[in-house]
PDB file of N, CA and C in Angstrom:
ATOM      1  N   UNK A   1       2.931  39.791 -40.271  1.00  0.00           N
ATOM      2  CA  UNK A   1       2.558  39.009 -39.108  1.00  0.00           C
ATOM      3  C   UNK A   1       2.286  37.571 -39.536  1.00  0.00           C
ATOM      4  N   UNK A   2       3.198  36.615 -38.815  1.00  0.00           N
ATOM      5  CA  UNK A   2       2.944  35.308 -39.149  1.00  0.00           C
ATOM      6  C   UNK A   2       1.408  34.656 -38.426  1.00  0.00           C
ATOM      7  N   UNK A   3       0.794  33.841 -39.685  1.00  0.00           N
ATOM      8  CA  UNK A   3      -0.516  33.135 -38.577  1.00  0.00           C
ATOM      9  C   UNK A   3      -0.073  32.236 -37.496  1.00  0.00           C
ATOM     10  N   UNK A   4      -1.255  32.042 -36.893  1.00  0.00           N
ATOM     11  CA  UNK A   4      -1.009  31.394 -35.657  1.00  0.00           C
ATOM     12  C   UNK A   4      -0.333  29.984 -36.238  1.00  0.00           C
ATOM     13  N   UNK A   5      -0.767  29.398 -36.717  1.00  0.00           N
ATOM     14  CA  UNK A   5      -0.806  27.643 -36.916  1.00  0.00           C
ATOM     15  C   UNK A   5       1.529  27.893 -37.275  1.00  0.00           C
ATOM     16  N   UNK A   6       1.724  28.484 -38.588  1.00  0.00           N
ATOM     17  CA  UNK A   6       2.781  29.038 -38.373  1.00  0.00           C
ATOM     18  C   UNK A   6       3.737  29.321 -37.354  1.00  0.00           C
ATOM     19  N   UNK A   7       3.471  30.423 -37.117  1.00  0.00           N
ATOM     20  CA  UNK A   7       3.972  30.323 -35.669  1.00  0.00           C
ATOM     21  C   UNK A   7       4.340  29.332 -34.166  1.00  0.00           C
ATOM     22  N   UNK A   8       3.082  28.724 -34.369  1.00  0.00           N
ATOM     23  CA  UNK A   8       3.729  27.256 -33.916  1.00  0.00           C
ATOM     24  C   UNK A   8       4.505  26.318 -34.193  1.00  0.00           C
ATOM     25  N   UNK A   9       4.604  26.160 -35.682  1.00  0.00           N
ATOM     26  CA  UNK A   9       5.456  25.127 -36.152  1.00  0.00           C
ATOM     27  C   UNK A   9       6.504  25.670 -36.245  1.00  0.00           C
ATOM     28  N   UNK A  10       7.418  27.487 -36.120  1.00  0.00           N
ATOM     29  CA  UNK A  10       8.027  27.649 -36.097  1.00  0.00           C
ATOM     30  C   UNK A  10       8.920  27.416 -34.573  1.00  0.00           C
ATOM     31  N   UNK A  11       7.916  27.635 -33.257  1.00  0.00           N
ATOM     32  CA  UNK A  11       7.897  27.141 -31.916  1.00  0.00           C
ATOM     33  C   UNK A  11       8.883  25.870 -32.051  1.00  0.00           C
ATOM     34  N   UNK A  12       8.119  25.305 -32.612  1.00  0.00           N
ATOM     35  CA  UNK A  12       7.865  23.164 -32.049  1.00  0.00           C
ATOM     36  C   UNK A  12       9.561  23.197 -33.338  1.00  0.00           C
ATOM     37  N   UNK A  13       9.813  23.549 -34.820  1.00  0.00           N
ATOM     38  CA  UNK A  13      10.508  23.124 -35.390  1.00  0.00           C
ATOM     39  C   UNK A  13      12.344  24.093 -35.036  1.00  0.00           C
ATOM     40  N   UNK A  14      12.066  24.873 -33.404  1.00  0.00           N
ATOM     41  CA  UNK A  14      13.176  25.808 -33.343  1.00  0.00           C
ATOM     42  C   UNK A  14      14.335  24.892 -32.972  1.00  0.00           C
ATOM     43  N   UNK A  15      13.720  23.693 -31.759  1.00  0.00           N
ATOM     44  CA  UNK A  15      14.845  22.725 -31.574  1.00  0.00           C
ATOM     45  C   UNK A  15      14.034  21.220 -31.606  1.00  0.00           C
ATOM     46  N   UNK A  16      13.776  20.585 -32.853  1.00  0.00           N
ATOM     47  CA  UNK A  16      13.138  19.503 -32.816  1.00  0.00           C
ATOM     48  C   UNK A  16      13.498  18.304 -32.048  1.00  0.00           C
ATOM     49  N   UNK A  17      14.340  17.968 -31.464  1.00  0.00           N
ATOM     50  CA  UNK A  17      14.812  16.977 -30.568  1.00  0.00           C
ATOM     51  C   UNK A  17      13.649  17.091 -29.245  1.00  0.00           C
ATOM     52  N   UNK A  18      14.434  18.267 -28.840  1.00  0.00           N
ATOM     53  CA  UNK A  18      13.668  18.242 -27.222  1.00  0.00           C
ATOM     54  C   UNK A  18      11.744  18.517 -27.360  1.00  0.00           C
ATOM     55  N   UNK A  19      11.424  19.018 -28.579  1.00  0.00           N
ATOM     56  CA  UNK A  19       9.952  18.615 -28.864  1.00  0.00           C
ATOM     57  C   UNK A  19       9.345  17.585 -28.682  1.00  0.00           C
ATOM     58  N   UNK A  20      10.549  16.499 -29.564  1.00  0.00           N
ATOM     59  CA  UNK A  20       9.889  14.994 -29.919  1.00  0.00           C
ATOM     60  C   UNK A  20      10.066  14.315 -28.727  1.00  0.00           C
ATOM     61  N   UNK A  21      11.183  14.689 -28.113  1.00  0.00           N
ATOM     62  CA  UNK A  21      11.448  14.290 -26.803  1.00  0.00           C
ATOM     63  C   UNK A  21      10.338  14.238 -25.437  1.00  0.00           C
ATOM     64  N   UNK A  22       9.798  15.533 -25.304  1.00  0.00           N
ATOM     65  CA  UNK A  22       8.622  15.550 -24.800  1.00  0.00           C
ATOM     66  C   UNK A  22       7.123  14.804 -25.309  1.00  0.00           C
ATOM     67  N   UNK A  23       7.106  15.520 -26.479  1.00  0.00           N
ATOM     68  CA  UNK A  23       5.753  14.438 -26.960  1.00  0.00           C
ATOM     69  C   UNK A  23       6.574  12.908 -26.519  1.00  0.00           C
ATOM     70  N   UNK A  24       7.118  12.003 -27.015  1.00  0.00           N
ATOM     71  CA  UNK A  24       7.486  10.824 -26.791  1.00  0.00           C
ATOM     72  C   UNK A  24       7.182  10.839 -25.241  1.00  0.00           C
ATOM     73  N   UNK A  25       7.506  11.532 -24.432  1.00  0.00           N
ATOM     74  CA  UNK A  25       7.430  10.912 -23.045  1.00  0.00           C
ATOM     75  C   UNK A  25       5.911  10.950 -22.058  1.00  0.00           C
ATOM     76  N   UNK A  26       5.374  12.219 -23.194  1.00  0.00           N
ATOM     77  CA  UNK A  26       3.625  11.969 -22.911  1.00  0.00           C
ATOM     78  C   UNK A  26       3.099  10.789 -23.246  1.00  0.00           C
ATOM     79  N   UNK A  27       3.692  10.643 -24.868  1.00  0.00           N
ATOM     80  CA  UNK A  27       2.632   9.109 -25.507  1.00  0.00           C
ATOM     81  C   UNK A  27       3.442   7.896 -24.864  1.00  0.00           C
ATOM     82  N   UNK A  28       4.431   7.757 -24.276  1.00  0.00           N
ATOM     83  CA  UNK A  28       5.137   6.829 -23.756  1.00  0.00           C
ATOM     84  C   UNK A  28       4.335   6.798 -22.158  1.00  0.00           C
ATOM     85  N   UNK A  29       3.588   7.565 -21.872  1.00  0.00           N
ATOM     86  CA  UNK A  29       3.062   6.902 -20.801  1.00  0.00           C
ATOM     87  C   UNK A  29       1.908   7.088 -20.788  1.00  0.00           C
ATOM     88  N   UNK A  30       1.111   7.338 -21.529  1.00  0.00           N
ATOM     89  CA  UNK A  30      -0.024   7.036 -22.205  1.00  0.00           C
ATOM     90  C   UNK A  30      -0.356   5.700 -22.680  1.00  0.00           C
ATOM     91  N   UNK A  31       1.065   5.264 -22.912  1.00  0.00           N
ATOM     92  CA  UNK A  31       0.759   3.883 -23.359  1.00  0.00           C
ATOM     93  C   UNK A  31       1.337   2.597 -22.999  1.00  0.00           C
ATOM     94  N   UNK A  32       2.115   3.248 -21.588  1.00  0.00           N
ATOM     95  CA  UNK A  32       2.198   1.982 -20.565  1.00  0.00           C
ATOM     96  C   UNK A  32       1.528   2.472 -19.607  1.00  0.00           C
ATOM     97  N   UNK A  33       0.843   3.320 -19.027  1.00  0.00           N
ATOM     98  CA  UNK A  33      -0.481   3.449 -18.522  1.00  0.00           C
ATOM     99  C   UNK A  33      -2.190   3.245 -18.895  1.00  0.00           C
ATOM    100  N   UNK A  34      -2.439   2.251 -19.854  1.00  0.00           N
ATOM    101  CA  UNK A  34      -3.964   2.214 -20.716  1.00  0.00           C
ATOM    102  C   UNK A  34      -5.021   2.646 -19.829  1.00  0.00           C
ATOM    103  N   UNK A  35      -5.860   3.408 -20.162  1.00  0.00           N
ATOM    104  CA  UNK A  35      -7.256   4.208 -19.521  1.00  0.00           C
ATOM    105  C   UNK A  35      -8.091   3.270 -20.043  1.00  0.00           C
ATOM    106  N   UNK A  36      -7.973   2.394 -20.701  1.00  0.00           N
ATOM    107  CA  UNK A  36      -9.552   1.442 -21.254  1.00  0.00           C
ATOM    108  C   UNK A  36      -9.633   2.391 -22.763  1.00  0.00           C
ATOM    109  N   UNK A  37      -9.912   1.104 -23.551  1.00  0.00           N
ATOM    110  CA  UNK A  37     -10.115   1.472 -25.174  1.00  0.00           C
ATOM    111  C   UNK A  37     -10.810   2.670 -25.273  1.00  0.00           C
ATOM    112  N   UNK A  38     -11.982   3.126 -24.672  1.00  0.00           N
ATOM    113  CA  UNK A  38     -12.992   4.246 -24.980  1.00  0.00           C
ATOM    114  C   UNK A  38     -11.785   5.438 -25.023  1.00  0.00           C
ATOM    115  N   UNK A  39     -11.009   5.495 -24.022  1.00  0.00           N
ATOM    116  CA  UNK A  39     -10.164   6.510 -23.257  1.00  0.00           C
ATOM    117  C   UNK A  39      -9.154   7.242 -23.861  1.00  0.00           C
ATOM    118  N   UNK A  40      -8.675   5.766 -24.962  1.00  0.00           N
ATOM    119  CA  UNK A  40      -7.176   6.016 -25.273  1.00  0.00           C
ATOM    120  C   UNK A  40      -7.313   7.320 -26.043  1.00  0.00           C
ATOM    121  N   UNK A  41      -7.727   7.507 -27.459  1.00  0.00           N
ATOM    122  CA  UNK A  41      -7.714   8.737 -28.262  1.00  0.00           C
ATOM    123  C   UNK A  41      -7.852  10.195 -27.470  1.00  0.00           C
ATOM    124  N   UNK A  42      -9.216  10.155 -26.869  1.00  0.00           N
ATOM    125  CA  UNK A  42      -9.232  11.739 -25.743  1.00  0.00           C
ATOM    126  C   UNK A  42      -7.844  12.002 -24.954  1.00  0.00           C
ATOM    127  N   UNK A  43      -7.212  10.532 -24.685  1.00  0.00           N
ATOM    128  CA  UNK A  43      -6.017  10.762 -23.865  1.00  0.00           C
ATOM    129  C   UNK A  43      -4.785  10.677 -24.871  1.00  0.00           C
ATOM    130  N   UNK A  44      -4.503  10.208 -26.091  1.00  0.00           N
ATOM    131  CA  UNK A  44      -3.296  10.578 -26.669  1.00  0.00           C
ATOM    132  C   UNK A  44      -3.289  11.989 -26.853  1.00  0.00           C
ATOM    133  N   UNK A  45      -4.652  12.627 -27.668  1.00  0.00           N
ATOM    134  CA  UNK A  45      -4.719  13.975 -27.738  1.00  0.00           C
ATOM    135  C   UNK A  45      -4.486  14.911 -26.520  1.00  0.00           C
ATOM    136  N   UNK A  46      -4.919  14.168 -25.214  1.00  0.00           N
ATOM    137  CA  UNK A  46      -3.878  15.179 -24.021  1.00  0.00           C
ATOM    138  C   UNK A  46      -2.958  15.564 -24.340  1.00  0.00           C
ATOM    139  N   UNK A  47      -2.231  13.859 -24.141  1.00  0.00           N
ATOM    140  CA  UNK A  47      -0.675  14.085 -24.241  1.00  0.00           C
ATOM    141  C   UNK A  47       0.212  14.561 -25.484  1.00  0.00           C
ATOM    142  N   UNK A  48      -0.526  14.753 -26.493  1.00  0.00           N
ATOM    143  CA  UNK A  48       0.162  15.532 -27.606  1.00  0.00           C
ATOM    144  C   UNK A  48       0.029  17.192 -27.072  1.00  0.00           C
ATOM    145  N   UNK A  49      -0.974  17.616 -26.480  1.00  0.00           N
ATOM    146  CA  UNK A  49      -0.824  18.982 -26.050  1.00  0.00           C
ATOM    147  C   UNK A  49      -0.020  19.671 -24.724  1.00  0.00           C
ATOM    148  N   UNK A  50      -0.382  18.337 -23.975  1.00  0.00           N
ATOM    149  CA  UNK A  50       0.960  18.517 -22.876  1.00  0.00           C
ATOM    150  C   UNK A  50       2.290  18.436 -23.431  1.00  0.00           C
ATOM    151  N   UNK A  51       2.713  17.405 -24.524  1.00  0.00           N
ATOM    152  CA  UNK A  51       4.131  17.549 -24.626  1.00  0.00           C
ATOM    153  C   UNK A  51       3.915  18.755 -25.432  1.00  0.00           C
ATOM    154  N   UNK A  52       3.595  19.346 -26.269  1.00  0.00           N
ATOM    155  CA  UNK A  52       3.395  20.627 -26.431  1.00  0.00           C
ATOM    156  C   UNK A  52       3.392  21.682 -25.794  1.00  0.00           C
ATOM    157  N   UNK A  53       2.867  21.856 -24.889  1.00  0.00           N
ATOM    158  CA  UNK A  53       3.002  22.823 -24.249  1.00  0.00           C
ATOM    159  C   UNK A  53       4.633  22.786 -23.304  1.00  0.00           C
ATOM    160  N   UNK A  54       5.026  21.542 -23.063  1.00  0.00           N
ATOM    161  CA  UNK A  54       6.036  21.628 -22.293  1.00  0.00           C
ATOM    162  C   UNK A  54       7.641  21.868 -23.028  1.00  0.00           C
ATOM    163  N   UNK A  55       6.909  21.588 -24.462  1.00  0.00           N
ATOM    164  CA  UNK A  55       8.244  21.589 -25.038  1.00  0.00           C
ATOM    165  C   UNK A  55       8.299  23.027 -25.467  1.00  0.00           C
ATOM    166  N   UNK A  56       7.256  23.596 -25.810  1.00  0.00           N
ATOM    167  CA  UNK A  56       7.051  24.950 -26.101  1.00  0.00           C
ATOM    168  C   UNK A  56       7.766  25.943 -24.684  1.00  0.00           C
ATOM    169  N   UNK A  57       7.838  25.927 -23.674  1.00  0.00           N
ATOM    170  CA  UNK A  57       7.502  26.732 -22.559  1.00  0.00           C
ATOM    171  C   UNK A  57       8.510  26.356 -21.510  1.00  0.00           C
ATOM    172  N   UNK A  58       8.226  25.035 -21.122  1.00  0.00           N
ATOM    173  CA  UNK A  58       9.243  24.357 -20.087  1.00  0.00           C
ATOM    174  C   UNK A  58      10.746  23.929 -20.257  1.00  0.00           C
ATOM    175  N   UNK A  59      10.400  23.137 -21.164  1.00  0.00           N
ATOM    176  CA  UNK A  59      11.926  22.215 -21.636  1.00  0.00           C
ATOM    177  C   UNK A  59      12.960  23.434 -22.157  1.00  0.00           C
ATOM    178  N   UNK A  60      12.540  24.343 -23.036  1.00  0.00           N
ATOM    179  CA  UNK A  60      13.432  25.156 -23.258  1.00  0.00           C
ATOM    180  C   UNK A  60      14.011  25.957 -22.022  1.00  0.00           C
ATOM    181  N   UNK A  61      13.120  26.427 -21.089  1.00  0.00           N
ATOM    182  CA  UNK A  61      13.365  27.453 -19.847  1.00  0.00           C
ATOM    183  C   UNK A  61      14.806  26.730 -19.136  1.00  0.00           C
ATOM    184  N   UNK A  62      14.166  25.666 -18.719  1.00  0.00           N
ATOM    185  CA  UNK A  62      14.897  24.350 -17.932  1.00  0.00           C
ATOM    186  C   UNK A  62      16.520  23.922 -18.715  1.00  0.00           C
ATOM    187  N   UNK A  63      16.314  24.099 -20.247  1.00  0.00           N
ATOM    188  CA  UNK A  63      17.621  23.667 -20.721  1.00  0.00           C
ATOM    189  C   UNK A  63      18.599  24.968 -20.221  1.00  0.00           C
ATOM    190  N   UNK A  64      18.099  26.435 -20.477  1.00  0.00           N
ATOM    191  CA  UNK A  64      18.837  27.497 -20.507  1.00  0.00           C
ATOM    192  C   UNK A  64      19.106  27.848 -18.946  1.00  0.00           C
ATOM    193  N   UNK A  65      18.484  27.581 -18.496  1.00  0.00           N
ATOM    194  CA  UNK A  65      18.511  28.003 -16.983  1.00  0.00           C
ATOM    195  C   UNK A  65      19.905  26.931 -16.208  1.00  0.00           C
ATOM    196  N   UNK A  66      19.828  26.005 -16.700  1.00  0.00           N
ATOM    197  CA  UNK A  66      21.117  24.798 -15.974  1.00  0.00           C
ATOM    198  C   UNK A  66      21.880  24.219 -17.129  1.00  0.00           C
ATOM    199  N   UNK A  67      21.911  25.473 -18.236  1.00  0.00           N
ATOM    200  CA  UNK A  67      23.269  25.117 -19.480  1.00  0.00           C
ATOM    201  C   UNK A  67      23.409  23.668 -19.779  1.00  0.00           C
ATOM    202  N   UNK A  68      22.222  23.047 -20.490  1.00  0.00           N
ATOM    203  CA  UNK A  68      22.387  21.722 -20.171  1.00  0.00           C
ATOM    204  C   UNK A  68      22.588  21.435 -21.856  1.00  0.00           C
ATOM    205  N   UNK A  69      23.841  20.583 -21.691  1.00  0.00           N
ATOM    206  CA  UNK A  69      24.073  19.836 -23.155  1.00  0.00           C
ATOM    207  C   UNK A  69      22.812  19.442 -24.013  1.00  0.00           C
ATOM    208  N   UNK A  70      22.945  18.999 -25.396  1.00  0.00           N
ATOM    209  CA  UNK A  70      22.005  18.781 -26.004  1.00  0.00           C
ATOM    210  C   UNK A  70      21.759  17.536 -25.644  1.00  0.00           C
ATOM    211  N   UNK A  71      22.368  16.285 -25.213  1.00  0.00           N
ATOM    212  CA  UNK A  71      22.059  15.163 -25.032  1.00  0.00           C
ATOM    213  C   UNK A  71      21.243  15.391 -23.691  1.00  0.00           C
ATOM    214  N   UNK A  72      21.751  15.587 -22.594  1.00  0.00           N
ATOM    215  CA  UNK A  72      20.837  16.030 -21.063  1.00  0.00           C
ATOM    216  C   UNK A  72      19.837  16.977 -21.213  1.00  0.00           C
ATOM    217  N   UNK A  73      19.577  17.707 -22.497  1.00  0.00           N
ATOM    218  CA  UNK A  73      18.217  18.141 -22.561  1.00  0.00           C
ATOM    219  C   UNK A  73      17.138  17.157 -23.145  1.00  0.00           C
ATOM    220  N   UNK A  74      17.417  16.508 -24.579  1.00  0.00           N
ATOM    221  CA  UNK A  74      16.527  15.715 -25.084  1.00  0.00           C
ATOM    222  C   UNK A  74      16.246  15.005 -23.592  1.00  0.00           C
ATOM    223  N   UNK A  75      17.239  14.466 -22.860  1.00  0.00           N
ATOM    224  CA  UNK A  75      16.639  13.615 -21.558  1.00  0.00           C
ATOM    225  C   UNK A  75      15.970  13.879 -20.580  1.00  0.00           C
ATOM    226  N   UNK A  76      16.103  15.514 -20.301  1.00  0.00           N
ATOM    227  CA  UNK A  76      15.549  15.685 -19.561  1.00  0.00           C
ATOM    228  C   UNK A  76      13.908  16.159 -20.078  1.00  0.00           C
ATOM    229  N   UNK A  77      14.001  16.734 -21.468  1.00  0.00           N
ATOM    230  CA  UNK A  77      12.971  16.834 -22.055  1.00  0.00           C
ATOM    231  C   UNK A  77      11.527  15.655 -21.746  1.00  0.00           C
ATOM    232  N   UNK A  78      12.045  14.044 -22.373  1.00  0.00           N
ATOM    233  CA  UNK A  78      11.369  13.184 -22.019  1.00  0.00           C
ATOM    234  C   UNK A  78      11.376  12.627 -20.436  1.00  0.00           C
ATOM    235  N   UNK A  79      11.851  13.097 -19.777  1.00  0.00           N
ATOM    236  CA  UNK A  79      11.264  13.259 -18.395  1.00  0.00           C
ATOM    237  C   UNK A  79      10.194  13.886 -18.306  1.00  0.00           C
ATOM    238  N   UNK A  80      10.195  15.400 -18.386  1.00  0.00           N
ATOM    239  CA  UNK A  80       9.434  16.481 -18.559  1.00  0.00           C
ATOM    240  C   UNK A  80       7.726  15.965 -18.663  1.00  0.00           C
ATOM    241  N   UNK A  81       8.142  15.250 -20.205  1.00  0.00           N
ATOM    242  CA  UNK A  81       6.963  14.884 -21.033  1.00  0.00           C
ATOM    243  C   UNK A  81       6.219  13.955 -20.228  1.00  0.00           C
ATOM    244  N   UNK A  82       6.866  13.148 -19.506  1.00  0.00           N
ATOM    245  CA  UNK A  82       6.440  11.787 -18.960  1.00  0.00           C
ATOM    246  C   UNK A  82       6.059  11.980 -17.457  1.00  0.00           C
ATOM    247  N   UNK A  83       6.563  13.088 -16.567  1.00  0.00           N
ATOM    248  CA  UNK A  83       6.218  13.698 -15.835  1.00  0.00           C
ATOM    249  C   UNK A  83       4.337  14.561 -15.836  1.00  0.00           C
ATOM    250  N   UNK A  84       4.553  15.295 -16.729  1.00  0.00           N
ATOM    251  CA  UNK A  84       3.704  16.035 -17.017  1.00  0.00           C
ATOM    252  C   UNK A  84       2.773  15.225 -17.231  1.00  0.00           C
ATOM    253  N   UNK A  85       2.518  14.480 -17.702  1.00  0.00           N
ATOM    254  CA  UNK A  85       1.232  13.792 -18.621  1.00  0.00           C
ATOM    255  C   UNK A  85       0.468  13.194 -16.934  1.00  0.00           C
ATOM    256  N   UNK A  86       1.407  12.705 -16.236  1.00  0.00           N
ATOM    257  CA  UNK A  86       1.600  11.900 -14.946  1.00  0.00           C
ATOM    258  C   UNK A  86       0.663  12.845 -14.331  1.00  0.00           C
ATOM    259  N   UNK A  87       1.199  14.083 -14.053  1.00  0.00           N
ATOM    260  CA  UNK A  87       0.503  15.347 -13.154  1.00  0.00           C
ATOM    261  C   UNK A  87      -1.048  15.521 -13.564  1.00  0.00           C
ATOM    262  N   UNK A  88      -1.272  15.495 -14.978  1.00  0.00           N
ATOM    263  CA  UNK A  88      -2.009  16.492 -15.767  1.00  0.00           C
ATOM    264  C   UNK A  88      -3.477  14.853 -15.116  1.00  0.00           C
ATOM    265  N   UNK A  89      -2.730  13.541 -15.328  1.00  0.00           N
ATOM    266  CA  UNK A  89      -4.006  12.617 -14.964  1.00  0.00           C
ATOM    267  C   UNK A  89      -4.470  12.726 -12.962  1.00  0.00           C
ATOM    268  N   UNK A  90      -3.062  12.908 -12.547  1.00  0.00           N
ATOM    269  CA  UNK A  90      -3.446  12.967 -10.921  1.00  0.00           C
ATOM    270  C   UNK A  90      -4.413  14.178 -10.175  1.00  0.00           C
ATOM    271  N   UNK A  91      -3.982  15.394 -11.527  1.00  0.00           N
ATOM    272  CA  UNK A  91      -4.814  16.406 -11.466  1.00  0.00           C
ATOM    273  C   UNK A  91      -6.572  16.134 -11.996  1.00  0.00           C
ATOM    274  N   UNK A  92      -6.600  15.745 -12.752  1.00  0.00           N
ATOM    275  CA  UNK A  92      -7.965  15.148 -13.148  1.00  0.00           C
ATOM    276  C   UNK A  92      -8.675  14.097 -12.373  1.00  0.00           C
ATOM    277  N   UNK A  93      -8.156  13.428 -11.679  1.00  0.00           N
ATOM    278  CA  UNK A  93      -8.873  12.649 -10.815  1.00  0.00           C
ATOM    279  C   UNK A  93      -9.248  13.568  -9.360  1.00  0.00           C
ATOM    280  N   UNK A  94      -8.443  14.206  -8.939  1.00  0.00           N
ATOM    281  CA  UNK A  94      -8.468  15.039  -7.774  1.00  0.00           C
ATOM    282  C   UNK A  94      -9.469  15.904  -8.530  1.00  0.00           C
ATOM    283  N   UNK A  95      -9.464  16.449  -9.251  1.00  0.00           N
ATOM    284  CA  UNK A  95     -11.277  17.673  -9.621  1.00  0.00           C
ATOM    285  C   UNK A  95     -11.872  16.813  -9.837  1.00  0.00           C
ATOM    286  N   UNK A  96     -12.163  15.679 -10.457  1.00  0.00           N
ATOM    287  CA  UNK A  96     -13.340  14.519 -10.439  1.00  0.00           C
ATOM    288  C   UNK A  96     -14.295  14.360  -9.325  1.00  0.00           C
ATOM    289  N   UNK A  97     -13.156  14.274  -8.320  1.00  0.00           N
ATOM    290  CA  UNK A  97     -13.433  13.830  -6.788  1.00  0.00           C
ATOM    291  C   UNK A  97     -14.096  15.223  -6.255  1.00  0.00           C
ATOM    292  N   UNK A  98     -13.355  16.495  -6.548  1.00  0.00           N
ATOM    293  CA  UNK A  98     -14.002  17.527  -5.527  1.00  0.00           C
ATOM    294  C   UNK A  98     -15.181  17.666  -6.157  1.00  0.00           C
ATOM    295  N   UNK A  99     -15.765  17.442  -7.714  1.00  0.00           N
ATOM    296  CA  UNK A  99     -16.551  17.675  -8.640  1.00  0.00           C
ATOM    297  C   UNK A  99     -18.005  17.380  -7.851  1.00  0.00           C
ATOM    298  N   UNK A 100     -17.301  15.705  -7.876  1.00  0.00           N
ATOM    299  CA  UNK A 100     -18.538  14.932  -7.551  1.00  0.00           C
ATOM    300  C   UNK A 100     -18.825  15.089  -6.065  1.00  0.00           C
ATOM    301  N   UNK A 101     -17.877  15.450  -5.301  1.00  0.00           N
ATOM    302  CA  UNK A 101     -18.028  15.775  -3.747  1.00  0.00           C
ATOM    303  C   UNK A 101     -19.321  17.077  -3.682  1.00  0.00           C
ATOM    304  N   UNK A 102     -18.724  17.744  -4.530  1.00  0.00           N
ATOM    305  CA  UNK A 102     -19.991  19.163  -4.212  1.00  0.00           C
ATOM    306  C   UNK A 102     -21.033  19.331  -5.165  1.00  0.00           C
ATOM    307  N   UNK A 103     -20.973  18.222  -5.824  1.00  0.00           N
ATOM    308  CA  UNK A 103     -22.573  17.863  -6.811  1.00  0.00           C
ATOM    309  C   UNK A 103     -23.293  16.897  -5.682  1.00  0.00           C
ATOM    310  N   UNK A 104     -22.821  15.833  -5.156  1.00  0.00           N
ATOM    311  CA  UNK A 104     -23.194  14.958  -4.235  1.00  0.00           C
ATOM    312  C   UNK A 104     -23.877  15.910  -3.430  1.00  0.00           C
ATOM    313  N   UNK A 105     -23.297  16.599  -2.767  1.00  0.00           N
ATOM    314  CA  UNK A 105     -23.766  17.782  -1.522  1.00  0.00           C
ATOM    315  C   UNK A 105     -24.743  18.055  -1.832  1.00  0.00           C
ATOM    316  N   UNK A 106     -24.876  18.871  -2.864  1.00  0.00           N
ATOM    317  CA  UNK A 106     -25.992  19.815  -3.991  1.00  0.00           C
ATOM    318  C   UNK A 106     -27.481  18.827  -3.531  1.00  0.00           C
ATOM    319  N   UNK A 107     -27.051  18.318  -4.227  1.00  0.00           N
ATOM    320  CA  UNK A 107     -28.232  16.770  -4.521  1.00  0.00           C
ATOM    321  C   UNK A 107     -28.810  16.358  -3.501  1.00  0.00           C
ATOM    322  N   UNK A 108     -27.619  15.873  -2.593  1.00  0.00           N
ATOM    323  CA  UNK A 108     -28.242  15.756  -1.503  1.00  0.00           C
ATOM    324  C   UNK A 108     -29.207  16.597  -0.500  1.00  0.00           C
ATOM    325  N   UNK A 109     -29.042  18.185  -0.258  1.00  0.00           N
ATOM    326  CA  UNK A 109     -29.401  19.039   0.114  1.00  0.00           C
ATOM    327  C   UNK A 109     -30.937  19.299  -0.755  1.00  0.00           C
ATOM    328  N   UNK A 110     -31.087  19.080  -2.150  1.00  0.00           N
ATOM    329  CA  UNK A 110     -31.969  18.889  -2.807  1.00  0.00           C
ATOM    330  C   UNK A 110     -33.035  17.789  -2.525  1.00  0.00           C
ATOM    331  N   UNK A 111     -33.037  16.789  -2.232  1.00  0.00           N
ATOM    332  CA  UNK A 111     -33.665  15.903  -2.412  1.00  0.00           C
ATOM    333  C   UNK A 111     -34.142  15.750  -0.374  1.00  0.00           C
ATOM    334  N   UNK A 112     -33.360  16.036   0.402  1.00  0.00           N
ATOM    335  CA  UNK A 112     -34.137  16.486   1.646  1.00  0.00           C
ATOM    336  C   UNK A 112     -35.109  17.392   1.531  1.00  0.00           C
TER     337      UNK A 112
END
């Protein structure tokens, strides 16, 4: 039985293009999107796990499913990546908001 850490790099090194492809399109908009200096590191480390996960899971599904050349996968790969990272921040602001919506409530209901 291979260890975990292994096993991943066997994952990420099965088709290295469309990997790097994804990571690149997380940190590529990571970094024409800036969150403010405090931000950046917590947020590259997102986007190294989003393109991870997408290159792991998605990009491959997506290449096999629409027989897509190796060049139209790396591309569509860094779509993927650059997509995702996109979702993963619009998603975090939307629970921010419901977060603070029903702590606000809380509080408020408290302090009457």
């Amino acid at each position: 039985m291979q260890p975990p850490i292994e096993k991943a790099l066997t994952i990420f090194f099965e088709d290295p293009e469309t990997s790097i492809a994804c990571f690149s399109g997380s940190i590529t908009e990571s970094l024409t999107h800036p969150r403010g200096l405090k931000k950046v590191i917590p947020y590259l480390i997102k986007a190294s796990l989003v393109g991870f996960l997408l290159a792991t899971f998605v990009s491959p599904a997506i290449e096999e499913r629409f027989k897509l050349t190796k060049n139209e996968a790396v591309a569509t790969s860094f779509i993927i990546g650059y997509a995702g990272i996109r979702i993963l921040a619009a998603a975090e602001r939307l629970a921010e908001k419901e977060f603070e919506r029903r702590l606000g409530k809380k509080y408020d209901d408290l302090n009457q």
